[in-house]
N, C-alpha and C. Protein backbone atom coordinates (compact mmCIF):
# COMPACT_ATOMS: atom_id res chain seq x y z
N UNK A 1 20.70 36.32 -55.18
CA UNK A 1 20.65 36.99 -53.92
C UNK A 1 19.85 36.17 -52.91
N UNK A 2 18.68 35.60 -53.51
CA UNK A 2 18.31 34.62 -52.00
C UNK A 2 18.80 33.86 -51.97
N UNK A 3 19.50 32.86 -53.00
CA UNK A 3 20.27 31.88 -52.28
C UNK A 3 21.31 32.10 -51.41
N UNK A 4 21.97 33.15 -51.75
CA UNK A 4 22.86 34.16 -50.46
C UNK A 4 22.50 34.09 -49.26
N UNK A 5 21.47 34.48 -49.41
CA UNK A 5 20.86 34.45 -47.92
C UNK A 5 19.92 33.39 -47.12
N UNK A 6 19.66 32.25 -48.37
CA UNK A 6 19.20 31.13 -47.49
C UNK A 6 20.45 30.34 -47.09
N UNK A 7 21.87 30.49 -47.98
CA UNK A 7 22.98 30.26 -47.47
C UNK A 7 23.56 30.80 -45.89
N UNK A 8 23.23 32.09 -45.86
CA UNK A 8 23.44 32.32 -44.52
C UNK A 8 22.58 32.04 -43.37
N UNK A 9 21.25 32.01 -43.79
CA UNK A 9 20.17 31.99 -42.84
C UNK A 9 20.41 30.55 -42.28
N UNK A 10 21.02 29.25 -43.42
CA UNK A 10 21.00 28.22 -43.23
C UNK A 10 22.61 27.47 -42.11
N UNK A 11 23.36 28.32 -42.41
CA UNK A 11 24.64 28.51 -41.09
C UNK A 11 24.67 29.33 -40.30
N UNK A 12 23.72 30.15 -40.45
CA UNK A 12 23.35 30.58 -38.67
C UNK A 12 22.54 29.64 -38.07
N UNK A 13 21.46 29.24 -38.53
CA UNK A 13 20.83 28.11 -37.71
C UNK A 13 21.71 26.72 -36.96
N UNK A 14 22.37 26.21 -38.17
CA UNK A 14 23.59 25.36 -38.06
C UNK A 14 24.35 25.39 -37.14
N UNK A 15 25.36 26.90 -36.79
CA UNK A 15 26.01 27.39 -36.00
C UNK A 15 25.14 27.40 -34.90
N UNK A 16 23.87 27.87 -34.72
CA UNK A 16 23.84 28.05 -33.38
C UNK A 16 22.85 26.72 -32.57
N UNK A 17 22.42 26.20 -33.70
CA UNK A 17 22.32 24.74 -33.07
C UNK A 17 23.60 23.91 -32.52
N UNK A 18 24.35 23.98 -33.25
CA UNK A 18 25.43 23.30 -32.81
C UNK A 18 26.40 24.08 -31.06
N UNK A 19 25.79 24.63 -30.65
CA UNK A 19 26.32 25.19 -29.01
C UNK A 19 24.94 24.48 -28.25
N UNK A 20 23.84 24.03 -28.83
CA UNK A 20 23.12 23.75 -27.61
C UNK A 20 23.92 22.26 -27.22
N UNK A 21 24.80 21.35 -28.10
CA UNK A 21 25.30 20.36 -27.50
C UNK A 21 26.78 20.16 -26.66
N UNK A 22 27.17 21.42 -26.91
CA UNK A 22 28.24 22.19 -25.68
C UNK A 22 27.42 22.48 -24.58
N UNK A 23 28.09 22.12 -23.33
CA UNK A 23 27.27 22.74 -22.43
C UNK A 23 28.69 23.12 -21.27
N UNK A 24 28.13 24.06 -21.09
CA UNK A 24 29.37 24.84 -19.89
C UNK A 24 28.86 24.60 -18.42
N UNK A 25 27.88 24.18 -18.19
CA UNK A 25 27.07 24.10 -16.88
C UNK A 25 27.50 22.73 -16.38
N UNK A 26 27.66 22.25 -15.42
CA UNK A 26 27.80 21.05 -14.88
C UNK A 26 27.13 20.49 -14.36
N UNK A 27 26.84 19.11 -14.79
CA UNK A 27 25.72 18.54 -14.49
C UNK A 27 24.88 18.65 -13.33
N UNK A 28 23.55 18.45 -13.30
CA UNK A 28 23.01 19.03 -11.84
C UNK A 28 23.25 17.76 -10.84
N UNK A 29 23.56 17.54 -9.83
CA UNK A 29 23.38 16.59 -8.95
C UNK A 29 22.78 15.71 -8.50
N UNK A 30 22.56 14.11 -8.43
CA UNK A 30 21.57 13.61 -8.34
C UNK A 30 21.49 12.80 -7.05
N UNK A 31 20.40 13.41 -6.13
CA UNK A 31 19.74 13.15 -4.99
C UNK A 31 19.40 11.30 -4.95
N UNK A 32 20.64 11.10 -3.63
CA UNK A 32 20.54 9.67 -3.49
C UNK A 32 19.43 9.52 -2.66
N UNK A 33 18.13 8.62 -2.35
CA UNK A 33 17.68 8.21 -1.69
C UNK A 33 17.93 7.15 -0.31
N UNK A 34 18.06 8.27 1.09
CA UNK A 34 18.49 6.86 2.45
C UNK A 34 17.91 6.09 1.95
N UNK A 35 18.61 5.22 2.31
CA UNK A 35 18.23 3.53 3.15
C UNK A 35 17.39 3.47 3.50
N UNK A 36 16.28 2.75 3.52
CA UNK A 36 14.96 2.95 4.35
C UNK A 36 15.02 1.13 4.95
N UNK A 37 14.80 0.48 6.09
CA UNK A 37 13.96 -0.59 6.27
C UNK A 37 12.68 -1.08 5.37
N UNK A 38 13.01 -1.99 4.64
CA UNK A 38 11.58 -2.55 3.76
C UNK A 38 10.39 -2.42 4.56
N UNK A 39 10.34 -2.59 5.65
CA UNK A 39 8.92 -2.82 6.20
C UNK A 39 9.28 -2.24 7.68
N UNK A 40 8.32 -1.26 8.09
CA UNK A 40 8.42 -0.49 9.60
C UNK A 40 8.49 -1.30 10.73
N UNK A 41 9.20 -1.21 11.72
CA UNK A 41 8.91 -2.47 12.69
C UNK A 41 7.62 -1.48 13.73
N UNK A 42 6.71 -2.25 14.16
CA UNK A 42 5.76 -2.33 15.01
C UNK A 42 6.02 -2.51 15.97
N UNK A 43 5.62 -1.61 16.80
CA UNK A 43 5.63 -1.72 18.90
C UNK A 43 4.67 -1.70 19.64
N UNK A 44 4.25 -2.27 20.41
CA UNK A 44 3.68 -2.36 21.30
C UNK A 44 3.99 -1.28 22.67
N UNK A 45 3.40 -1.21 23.58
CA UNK A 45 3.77 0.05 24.36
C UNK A 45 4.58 -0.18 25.56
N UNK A 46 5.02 -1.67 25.42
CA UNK A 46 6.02 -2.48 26.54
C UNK A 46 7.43 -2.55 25.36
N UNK A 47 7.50 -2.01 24.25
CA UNK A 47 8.70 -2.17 23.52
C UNK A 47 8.66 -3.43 22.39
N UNK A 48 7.88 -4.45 22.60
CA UNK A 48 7.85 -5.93 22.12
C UNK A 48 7.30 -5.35 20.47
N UNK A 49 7.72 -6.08 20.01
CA UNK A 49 7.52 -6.13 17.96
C UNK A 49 5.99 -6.60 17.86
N UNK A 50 5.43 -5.74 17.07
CA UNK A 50 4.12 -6.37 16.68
C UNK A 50 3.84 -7.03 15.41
N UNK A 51 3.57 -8.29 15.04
CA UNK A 51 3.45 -8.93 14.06
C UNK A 51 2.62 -8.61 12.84
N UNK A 52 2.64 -7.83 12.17
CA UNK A 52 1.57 -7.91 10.55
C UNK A 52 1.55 -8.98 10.15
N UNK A 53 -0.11 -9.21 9.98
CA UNK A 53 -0.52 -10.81 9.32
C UNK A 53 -1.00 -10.58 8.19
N UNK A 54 -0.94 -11.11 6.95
CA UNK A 54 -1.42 -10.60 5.90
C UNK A 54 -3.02 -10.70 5.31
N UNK A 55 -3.74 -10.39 5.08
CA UNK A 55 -5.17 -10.40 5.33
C UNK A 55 -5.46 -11.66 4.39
N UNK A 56 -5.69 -12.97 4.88
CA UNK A 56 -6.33 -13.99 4.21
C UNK A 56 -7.75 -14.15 4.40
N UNK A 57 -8.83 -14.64 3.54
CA UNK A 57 -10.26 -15.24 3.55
C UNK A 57 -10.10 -16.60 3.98
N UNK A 58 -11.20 -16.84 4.86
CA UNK A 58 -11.12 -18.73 5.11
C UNK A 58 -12.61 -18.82 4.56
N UNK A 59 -12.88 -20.24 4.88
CA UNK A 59 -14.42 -20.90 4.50
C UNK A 59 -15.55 -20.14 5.46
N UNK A 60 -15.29 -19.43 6.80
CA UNK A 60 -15.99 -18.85 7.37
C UNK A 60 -16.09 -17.90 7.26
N UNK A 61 -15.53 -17.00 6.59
CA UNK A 61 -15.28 -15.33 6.43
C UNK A 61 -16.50 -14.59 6.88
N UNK A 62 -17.64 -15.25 5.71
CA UNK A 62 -19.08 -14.45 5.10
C UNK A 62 -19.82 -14.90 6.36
N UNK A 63 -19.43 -16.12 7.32
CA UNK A 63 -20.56 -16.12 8.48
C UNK A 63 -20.04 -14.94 9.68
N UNK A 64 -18.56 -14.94 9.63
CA UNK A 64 -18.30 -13.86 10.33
C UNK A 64 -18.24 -13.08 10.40
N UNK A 65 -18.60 -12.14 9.01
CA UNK A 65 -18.96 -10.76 8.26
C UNK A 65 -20.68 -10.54 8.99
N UNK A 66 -21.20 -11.24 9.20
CA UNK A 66 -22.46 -11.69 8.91
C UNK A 66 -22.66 -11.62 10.54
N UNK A 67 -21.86 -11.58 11.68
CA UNK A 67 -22.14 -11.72 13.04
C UNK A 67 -21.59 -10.65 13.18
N UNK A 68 -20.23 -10.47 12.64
CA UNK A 68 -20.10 -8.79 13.08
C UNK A 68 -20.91 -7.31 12.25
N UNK A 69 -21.57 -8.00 11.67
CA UNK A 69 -22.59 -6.68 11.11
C UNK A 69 -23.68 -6.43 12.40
N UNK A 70 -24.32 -8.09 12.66
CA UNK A 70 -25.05 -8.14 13.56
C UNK A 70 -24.90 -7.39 15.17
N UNK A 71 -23.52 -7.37 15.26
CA UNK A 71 -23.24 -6.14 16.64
C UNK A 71 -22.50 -4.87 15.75
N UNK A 72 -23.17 -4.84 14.75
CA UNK A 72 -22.92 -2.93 14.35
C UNK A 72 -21.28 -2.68 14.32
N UNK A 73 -20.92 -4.37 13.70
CA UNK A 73 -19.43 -3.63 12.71
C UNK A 73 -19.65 -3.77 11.77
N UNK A 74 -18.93 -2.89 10.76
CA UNK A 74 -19.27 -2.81 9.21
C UNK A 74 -18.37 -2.58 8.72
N UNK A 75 -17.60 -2.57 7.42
CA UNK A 75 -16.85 -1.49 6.85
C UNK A 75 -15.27 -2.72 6.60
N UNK A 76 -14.20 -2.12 5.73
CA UNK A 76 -13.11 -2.49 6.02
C UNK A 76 -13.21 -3.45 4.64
N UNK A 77 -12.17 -4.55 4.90
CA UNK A 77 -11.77 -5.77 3.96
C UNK A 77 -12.70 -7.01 4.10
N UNK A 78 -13.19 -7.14 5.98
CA UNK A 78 -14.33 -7.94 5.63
C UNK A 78 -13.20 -9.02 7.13
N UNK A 79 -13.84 -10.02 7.23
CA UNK A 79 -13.19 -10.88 8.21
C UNK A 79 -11.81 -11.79 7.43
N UNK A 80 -10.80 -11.57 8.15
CA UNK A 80 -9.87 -12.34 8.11
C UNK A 80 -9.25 -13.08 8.77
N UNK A 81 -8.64 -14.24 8.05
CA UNK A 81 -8.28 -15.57 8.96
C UNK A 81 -6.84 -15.50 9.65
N UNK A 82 -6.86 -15.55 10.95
CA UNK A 82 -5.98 -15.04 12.11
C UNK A 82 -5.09 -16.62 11.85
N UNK A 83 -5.18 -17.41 11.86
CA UNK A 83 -4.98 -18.87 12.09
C UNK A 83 -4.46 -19.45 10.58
N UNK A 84 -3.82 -20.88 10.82
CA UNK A 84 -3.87 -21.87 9.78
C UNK A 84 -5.16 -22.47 9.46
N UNK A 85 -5.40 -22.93 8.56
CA UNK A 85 -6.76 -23.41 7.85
C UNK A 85 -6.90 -24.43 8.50
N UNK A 86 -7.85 -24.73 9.34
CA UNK A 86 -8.41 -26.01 10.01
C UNK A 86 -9.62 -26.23 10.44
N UNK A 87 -9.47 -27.06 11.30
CA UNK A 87 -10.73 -27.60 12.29
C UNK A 87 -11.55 -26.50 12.83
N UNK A 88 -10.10 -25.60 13.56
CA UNK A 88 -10.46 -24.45 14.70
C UNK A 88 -9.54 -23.37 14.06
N UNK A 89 -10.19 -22.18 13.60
CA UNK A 89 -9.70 -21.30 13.25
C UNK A 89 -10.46 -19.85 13.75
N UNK A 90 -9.41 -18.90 13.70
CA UNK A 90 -9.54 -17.52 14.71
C UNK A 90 -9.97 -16.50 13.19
N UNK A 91 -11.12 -15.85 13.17
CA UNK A 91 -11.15 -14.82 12.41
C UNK A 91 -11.00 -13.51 12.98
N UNK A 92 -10.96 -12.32 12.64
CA UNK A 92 -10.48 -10.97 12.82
C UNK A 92 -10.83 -9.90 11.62
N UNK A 93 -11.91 -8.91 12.66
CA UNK A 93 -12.14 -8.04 11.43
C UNK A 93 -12.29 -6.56 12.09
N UNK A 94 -12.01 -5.57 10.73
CA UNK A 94 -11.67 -4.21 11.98
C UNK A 94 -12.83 -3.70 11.22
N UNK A 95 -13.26 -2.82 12.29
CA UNK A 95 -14.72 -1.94 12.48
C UNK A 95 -14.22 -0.80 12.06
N UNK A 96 -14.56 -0.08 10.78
CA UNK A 96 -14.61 0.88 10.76
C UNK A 96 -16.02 1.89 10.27
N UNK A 97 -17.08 1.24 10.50
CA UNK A 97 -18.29 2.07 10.48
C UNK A 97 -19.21 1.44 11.92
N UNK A 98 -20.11 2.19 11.58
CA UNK A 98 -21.27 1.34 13.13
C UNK A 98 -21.11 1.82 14.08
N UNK A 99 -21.70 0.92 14.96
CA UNK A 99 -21.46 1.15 16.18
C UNK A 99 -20.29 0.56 16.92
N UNK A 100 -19.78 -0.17 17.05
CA UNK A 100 -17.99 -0.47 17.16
C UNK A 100 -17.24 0.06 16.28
N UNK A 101 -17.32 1.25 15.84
CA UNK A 101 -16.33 2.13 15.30
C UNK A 101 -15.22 2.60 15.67
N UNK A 102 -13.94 1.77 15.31
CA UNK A 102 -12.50 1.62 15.72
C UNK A 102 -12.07 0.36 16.45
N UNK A 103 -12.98 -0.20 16.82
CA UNK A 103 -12.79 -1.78 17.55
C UNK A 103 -12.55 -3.08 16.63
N UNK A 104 -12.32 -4.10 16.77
CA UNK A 104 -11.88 -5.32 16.48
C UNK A 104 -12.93 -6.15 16.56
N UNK A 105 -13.51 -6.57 15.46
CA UNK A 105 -14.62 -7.97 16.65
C UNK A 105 -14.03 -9.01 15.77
N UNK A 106 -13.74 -10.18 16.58
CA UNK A 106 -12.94 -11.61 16.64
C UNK A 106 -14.21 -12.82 16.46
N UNK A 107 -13.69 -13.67 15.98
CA UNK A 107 -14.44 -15.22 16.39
C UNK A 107 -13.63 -16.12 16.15
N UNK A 108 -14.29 -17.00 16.84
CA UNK A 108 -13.62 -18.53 16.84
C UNK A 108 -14.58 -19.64 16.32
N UNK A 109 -13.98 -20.33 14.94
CA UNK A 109 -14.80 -20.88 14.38
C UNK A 109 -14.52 -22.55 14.23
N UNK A 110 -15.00 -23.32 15.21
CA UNK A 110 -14.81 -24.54 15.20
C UNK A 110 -15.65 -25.50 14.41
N UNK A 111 -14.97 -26.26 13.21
CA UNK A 111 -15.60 -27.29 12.18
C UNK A 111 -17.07 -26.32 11.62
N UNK A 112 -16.62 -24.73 11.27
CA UNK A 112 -17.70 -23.68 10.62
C UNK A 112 -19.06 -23.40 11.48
N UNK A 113 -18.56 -24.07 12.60
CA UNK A 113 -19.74 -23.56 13.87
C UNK A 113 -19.24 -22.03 14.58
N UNK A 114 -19.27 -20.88 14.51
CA UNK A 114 -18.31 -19.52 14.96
C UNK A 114 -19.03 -19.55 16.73
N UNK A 115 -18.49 -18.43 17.38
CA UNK A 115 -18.53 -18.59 18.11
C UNK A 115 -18.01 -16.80 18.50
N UNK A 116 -18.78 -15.30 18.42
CA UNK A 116 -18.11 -14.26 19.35
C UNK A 116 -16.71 -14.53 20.29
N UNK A 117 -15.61 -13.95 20.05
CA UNK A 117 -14.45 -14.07 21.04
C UNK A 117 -14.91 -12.63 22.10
């Protein structure tokens, strides 16, 4: 008598496992993602494209970290090199603590002598 019934207990399970791989529902739909532009284009307020430069370190970085702390900028990635690596190169660093909080302070650093823009 129980094998009777582990016989049945064991094809009902069987049986009703075997409908979860029927399926009557149709597949759900899969959400294409637009097109997007790789990279946002930038405007200026005359319409003109604004250039993203990618944040490089030069040999002057730490003196220009070091002058813009001195007028109360602080904060951010630190000074980056606007320019090709040379003689005369343009650094650029954004203020986000201090007292120039939201401003830009720039230098110009000729043969590692800087110079406030």
């Amino acid at each position: 008598m129980k094998h009777a019934l582990l016989v049945a207990v064991s094809t009902a399970v069987l049986l009703s496992g075997c409908s979860l791989f029927r399926s009557t529902m149709p597949p759900a739909p899969v959400a294409v993602a637009a097109a997007r532009p790789a990279t946002p284009v930038l405007t200026d307020g005359h319409g003109a494209p604004i250039e993203r430069v990618p944040f490089r370190t030069g040999v002057s970085s730490a003196t220009v970290e070091k002058m813009a702390k001195a007028q109360g900028c602080t904060g951010g990635q630190g000074a980056g090199l606007m320019t090709e690596a040379g003689p005369v190169e343009v650094y650029r660093m954004r203020c986000e603590d201090g007292a120039m909080r939201g401003k830009v302070f720039t230098a110009r650093c000729e043969l590692r002598q800087c110079v406030k823009m």
